[in-house]
N, C-alpha and C. Protein backbone atom coordinates (compact mmCIF):
# COMPACT_ATOMS: atom_id res chain seq x y z
N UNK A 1 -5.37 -8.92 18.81
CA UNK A 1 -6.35 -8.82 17.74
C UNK A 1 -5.74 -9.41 16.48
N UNK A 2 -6.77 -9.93 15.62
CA UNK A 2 -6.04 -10.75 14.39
C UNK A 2 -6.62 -9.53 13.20
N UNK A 3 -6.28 -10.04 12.24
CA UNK A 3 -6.31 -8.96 11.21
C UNK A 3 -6.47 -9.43 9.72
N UNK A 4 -7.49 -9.67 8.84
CA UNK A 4 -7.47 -10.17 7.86
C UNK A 4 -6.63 -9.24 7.02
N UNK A 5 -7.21 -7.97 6.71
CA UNK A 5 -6.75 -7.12 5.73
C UNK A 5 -5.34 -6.31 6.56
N UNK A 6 -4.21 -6.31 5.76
CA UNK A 6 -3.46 -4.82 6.07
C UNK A 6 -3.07 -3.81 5.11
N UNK A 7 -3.41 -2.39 5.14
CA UNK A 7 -3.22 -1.78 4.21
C UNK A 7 -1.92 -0.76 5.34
N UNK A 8 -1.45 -0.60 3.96
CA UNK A 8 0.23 -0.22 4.65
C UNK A 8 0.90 0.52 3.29
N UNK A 9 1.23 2.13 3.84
CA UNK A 9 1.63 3.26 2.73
C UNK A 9 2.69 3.51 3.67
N UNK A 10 3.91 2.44 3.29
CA UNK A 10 5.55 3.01 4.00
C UNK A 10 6.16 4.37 3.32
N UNK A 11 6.81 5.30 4.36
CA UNK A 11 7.19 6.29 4.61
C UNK A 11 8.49 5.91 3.14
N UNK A 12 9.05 5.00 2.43
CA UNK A 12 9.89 4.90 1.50
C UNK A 12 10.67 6.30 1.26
N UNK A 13 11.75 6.05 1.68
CA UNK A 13 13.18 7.09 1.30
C UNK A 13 13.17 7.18 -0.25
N UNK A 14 12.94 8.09 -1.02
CA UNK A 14 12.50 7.47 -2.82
C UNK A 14 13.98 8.16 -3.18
N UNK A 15 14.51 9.24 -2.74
CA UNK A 15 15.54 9.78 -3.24
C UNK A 15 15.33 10.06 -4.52
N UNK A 16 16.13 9.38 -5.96
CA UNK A 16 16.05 9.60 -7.09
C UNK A 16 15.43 8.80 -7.70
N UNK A 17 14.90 7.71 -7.62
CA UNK A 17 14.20 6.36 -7.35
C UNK A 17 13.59 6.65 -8.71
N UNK A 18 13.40 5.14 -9.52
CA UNK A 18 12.87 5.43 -10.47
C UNK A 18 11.34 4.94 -10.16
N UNK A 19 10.87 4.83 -11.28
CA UNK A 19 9.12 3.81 -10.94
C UNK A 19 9.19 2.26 -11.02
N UNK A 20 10.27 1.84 -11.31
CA UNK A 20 10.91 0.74 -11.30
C UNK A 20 11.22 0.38 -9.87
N UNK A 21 11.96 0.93 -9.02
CA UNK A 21 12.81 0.95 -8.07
C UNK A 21 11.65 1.09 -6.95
N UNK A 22 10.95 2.16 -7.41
CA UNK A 22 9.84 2.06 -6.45
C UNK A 22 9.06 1.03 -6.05
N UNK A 23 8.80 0.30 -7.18
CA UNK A 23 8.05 -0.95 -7.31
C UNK A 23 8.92 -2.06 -6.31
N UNK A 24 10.18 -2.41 -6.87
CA UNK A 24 11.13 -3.26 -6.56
C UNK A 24 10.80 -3.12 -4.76
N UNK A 25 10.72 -1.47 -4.25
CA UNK A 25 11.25 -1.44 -2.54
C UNK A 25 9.80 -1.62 -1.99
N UNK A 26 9.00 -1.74 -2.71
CA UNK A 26 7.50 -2.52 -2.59
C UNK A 26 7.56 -3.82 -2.66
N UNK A 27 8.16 -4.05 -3.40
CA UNK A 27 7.98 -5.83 -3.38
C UNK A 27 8.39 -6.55 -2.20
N UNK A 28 10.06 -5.82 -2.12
CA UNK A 28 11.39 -6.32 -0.91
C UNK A 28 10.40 -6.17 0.38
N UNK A 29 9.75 -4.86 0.79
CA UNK A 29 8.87 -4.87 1.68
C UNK A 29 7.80 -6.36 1.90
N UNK A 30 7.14 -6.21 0.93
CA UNK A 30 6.03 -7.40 1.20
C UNK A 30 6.51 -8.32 1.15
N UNK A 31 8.09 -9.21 0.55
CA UNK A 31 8.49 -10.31 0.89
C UNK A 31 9.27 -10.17 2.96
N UNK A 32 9.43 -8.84 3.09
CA UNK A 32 10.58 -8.96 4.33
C UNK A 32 9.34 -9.16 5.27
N UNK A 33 8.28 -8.85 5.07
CA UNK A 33 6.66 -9.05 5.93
C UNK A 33 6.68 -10.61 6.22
N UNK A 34 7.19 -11.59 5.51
CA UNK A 34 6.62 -12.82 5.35
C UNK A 34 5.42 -12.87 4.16
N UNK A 35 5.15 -12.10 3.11
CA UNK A 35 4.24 -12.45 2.15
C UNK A 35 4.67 -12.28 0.80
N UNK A 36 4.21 -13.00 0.15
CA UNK A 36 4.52 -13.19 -1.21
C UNK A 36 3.78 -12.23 -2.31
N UNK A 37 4.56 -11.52 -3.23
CA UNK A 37 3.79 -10.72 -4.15
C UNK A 37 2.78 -11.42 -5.11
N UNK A 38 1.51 -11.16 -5.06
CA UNK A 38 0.58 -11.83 -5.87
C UNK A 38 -0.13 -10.50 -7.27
N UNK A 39 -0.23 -9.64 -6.87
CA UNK A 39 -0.60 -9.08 -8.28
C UNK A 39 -0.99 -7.32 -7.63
N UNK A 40 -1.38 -6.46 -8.43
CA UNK A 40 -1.38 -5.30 -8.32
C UNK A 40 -3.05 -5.12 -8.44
N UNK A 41 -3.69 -4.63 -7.30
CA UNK A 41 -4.80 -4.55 -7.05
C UNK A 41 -5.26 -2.84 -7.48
N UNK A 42 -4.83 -1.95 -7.48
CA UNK A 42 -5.42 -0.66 -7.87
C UNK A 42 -3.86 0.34 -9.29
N UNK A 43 -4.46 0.96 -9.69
CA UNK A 43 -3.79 1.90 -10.60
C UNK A 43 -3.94 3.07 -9.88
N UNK A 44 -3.44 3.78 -9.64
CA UNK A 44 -3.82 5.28 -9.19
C UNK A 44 -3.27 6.36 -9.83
N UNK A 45 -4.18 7.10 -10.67
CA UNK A 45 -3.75 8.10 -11.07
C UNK A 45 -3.99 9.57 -10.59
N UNK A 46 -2.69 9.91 -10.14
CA UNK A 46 -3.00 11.24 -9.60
C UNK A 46 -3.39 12.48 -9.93
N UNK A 47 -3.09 11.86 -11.55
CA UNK A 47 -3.72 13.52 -12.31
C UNK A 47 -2.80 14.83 -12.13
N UNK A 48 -1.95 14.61 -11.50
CA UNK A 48 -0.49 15.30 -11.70
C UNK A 48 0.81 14.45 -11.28
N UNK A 49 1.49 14.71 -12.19
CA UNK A 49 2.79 13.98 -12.30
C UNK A 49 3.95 14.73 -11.99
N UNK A 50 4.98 14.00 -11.95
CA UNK A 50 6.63 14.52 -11.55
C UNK A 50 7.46 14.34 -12.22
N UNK A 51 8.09 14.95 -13.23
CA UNK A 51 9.89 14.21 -14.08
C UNK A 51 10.57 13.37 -13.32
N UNK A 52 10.43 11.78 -13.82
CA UNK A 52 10.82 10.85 -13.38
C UNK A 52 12.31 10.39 -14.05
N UNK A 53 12.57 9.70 -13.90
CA UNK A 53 14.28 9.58 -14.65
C UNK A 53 13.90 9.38 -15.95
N UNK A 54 12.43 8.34 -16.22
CA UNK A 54 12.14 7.55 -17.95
C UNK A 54 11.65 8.73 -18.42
N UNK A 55 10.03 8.84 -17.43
CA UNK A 55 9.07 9.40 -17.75
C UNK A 55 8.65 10.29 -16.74
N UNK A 56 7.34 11.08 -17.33
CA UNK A 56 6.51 11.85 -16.41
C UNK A 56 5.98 10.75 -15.58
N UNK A 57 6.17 11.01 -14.18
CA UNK A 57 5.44 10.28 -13.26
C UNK A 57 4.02 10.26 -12.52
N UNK A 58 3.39 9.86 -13.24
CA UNK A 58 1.77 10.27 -12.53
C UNK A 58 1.31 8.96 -12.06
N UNK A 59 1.59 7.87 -11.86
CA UNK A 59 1.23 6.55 -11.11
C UNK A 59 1.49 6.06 -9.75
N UNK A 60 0.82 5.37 -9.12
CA UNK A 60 1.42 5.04 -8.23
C UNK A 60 0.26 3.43 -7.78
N UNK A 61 0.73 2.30 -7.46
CA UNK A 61 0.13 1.07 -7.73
C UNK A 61 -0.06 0.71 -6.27
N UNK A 62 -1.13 -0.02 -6.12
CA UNK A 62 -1.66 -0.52 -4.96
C UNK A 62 -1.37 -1.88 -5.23
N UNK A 63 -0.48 -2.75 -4.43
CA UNK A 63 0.37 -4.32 -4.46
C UNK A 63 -0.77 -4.78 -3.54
N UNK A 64 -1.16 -6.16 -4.05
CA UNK A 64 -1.44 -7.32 -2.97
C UNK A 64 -0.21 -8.22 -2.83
N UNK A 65 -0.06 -8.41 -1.18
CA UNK A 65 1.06 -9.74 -1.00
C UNK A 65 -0.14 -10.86 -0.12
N UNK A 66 0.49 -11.61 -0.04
CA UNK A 66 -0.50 -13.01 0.38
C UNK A 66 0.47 -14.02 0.99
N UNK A 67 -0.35 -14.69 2.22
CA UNK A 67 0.53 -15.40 2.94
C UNK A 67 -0.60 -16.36 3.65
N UNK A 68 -0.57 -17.27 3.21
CA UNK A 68 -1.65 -18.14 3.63
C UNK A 68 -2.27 -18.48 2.84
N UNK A 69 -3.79 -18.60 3.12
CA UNK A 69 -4.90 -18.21 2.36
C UNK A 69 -5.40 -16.95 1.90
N UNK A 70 -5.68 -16.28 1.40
CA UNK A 70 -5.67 -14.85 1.25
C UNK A 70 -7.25 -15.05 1.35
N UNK A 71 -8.50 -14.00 2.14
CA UNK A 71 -9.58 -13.97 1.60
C UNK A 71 -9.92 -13.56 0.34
N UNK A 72 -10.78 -14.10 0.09
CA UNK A 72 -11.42 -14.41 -1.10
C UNK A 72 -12.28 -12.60 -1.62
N UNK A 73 -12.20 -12.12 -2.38
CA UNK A 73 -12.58 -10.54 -2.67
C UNK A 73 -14.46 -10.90 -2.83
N UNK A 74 -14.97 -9.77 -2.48
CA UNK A 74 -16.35 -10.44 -2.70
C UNK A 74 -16.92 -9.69 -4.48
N UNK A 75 -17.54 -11.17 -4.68
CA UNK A 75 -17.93 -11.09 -6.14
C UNK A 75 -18.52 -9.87 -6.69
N UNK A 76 -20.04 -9.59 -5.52
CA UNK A 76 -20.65 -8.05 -5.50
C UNK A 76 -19.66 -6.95 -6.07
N UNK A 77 -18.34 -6.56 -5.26
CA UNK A 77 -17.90 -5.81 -5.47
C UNK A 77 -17.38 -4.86 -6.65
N UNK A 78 -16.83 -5.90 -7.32
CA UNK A 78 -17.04 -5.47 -8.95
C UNK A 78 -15.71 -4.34 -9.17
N UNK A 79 -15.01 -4.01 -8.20
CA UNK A 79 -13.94 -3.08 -8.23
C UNK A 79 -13.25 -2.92 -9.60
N UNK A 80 -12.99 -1.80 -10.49
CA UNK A 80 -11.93 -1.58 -11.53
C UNK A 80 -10.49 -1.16 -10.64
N UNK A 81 -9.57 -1.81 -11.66
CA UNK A 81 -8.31 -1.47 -11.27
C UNK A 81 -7.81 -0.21 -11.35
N UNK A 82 -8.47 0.74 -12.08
CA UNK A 82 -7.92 2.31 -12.11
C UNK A 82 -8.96 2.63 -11.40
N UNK A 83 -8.12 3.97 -10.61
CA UNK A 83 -8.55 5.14 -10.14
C UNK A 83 -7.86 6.23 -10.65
N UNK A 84 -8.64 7.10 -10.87
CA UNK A 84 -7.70 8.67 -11.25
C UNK A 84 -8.96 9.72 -10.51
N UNK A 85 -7.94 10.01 -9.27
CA UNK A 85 -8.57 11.64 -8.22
C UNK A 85 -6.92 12.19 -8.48
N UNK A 86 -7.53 13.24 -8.54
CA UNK A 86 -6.28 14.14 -8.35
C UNK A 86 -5.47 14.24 -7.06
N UNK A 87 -4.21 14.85 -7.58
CA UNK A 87 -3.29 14.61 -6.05
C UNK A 87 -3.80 15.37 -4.79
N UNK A 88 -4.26 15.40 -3.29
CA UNK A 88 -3.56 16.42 -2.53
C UNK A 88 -2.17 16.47 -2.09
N UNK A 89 -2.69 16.21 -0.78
CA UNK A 89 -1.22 16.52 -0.26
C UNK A 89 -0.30 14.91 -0.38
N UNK A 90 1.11 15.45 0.03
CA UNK A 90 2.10 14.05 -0.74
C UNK A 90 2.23 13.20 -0.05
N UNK A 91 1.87 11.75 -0.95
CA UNK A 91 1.35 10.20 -0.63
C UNK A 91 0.54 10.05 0.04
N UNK A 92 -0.29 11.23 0.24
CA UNK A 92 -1.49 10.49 0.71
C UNK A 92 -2.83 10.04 -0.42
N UNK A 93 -3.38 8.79 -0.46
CA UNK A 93 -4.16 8.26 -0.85
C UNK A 93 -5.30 8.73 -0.78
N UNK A 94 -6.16 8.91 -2.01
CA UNK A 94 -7.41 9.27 -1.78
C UNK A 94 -8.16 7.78 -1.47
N UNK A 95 -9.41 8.56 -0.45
CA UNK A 95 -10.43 7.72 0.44
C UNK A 95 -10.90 6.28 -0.78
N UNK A 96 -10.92 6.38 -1.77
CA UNK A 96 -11.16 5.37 -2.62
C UNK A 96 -10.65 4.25 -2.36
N UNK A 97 -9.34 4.46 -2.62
CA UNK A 97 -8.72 3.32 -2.45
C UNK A 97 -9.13 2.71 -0.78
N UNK A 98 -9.53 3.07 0.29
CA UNK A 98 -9.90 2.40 1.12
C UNK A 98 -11.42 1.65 1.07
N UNK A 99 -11.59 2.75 0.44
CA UNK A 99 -12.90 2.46 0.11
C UNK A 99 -13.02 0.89 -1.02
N UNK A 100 -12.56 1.17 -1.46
CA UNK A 100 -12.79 -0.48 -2.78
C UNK A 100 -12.32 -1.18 -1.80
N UNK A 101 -11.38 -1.19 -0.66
CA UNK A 101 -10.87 -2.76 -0.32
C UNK A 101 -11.93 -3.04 0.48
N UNK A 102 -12.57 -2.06 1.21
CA UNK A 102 -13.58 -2.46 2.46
C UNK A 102 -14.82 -3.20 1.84
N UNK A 103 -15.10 -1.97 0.61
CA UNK A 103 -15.89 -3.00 -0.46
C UNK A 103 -15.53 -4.69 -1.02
N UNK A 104 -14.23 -4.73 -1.53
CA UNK A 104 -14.02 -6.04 -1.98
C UNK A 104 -13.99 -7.40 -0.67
N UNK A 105 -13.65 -6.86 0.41
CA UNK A 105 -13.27 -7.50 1.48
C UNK A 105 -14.15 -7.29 2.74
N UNK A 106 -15.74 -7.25 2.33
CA UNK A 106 -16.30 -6.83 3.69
C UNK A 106 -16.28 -7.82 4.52
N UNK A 107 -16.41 -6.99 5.91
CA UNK A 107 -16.58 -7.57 7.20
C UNK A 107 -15.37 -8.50 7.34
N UNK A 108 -14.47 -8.00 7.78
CA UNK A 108 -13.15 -8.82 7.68
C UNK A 108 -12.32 -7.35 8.90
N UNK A 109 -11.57 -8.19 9.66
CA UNK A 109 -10.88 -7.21 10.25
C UNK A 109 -9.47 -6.40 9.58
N UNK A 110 -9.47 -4.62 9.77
CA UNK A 110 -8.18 -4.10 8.83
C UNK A 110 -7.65 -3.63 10.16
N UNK A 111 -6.44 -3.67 9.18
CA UNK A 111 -5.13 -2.92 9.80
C UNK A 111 -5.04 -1.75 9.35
N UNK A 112 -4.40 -0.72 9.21
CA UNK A 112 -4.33 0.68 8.10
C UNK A 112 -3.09 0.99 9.22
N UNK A 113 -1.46 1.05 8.42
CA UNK A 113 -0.23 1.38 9.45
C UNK A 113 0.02 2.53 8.44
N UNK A 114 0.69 3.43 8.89
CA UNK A 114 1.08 4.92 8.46
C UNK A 114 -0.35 5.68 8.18
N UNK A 115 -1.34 5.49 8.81
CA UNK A 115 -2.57 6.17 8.40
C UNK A 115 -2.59 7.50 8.90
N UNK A 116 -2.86 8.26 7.71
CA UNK A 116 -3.37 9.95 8.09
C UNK A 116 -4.57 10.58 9.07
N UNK A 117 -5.56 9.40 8.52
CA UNK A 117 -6.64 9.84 9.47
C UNK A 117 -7.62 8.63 10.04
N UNK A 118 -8.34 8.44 11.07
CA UNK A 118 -9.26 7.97 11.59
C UNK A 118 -10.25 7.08 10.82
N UNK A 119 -10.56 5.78 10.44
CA UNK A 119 -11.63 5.37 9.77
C UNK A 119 -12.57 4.24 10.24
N UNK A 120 -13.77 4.86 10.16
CA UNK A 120 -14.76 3.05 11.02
C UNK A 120 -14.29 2.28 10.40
N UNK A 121 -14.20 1.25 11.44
CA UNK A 121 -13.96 -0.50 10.71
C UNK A 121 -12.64 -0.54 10.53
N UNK A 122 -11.48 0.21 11.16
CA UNK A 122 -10.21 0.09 10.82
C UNK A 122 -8.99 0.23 11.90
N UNK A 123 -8.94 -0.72 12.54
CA UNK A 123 -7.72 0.31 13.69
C UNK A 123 -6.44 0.54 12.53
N UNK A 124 -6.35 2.20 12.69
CA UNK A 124 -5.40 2.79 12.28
C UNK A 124 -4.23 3.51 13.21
N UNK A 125 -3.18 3.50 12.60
CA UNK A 125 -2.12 3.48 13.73
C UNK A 125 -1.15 4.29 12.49
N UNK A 126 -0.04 5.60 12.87
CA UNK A 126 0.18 6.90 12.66
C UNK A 126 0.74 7.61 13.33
N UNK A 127 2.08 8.11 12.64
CA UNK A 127 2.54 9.53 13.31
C UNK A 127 1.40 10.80 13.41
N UNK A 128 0.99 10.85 12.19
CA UNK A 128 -0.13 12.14 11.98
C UNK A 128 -1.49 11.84 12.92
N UNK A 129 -1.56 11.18 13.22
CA UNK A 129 -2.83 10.50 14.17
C UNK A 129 -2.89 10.88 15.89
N UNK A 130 -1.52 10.07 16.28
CA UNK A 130 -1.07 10.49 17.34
C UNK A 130 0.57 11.17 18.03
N UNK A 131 1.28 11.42 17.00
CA UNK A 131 2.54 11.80 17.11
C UNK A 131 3.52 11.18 16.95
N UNK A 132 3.23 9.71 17.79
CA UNK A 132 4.12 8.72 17.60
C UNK A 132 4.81 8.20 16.58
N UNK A 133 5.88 7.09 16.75
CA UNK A 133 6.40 7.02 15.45
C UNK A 133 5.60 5.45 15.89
N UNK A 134 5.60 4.91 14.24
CA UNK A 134 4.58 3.37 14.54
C UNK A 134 5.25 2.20 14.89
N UNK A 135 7.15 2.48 15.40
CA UNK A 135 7.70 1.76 15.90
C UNK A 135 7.58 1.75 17.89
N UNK A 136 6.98 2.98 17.86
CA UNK A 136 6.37 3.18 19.60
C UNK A 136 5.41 2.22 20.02
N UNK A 137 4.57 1.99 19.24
CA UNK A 137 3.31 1.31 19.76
C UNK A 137 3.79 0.16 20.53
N UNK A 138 3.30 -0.52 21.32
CA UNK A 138 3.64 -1.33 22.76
C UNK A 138 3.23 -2.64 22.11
N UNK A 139 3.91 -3.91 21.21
CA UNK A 139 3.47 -5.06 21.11
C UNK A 139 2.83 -5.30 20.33
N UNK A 140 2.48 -4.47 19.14
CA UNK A 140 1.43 -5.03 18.56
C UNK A 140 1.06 -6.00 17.88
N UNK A 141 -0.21 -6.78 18.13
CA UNK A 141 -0.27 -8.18 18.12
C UNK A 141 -0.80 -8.13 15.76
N UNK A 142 -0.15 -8.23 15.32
CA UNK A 142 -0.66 -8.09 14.26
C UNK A 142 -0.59 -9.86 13.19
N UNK A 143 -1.00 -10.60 13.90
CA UNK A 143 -1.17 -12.09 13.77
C UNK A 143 -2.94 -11.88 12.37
N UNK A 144 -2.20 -12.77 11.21
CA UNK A 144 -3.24 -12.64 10.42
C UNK A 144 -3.57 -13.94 10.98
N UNK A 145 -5.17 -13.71 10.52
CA UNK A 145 -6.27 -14.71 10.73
C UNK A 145 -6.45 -15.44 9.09
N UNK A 146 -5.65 -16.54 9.32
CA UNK A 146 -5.57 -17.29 7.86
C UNK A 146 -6.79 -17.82 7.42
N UNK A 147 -8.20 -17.29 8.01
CA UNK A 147 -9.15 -17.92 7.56
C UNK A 147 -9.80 -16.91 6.57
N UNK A 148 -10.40 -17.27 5.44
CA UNK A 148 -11.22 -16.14 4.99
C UNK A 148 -12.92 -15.38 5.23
C-alpha cells in the first residue's frame, strides 16, 4: 500500500529535554525518514503545562517534513495553526489535530504509526491498539505515492 499522508507521534525518550531539544529530536527524526523539514503545521496548546528548564511548558508543535512532491493542502480547508483542547492523558493528541489534516488533505491515503486508537480512512498501527511493538509488524510496505 502507498501512503500519501504519515502522521507519526514517536515514543521520544524526553528525559530533561528542553522545548528546544524536543524540537531538534523532531527534526533529526524527519531528516533520518528521508524527508526534509518544511514548516510547522499545527500549535497545540494543551492548556496545562510542565516546568520546563526556560519556561512553563504548555506547547507542543505538529512538523511537516516533505520528500518529493508534497500534496498540495486543499484550499476549502482553511485550517488555523493553533489549537488549544486541554490535556488528557500523556502525548496523546486530541482528535483535532487528525481531524484538520484529513480536512486539509482529503481523500489521500494515511498512515497514523504509534496510534492510540482506531480511525476511518487511516490504517493505524500501535502498541495500545494491538500490543505489539510497531517494530513487529511483518514488512511494512510504507512507499509514499509522490503524486498529489
Amino acid at each position: 500500500m502507498k501512503y500519501n499522508i504519515i502522521v507519526a507521534d514517536p515514543p521520544f525518550d524526553y528525559g530533561g529535554s528542553s522545548c528546544l531539544s524536543t524540537t531538534k529530536e523532531a527534526i533529526d527524526l524527519i531528516t533520518a525518514w528521508g524527508y526534509e523539514f518544511n514548516t510547522t503545521a499545527f500549535v497545540l496548546d494543551k492548556q496545562v503545562g510542565v516546568p520546563g528548564f526556560y519556561t512553563y511548558s504548555s506547547c507542543e508543535f505538529v512538523l511537516v517534513g516533505k520528500r518529493g512532491k508534497i500534496p498540495s493542502p486543499s484550499k476549502q480547508s482553511g485550517e488555523h495553526q493553533f489549537i488549544s483542547k486541554k490535556k488528557t492523558k500523556h502525548s496523546e493528541k486530541p482528535e483535532e489535530v487528525q481531524d484538520r489534516i484529513e480536512s486539509m488533505f482529503p481523500n489521500h491515503k494515511y498512515l497514523e504509526l504509534f496510534s492510540r486508537s482506531h480511525r476511518p480512512n487511516l490504517t493505524c498501527m500501535g502498541n495500545e491498539l494491538s500490543g505489539k511493538d510497531i517494530r513487529e509488524y511483518h514488512k511494512i510496505n510504507i512507499n509514499l505515492d509522490e503524486q498529489s
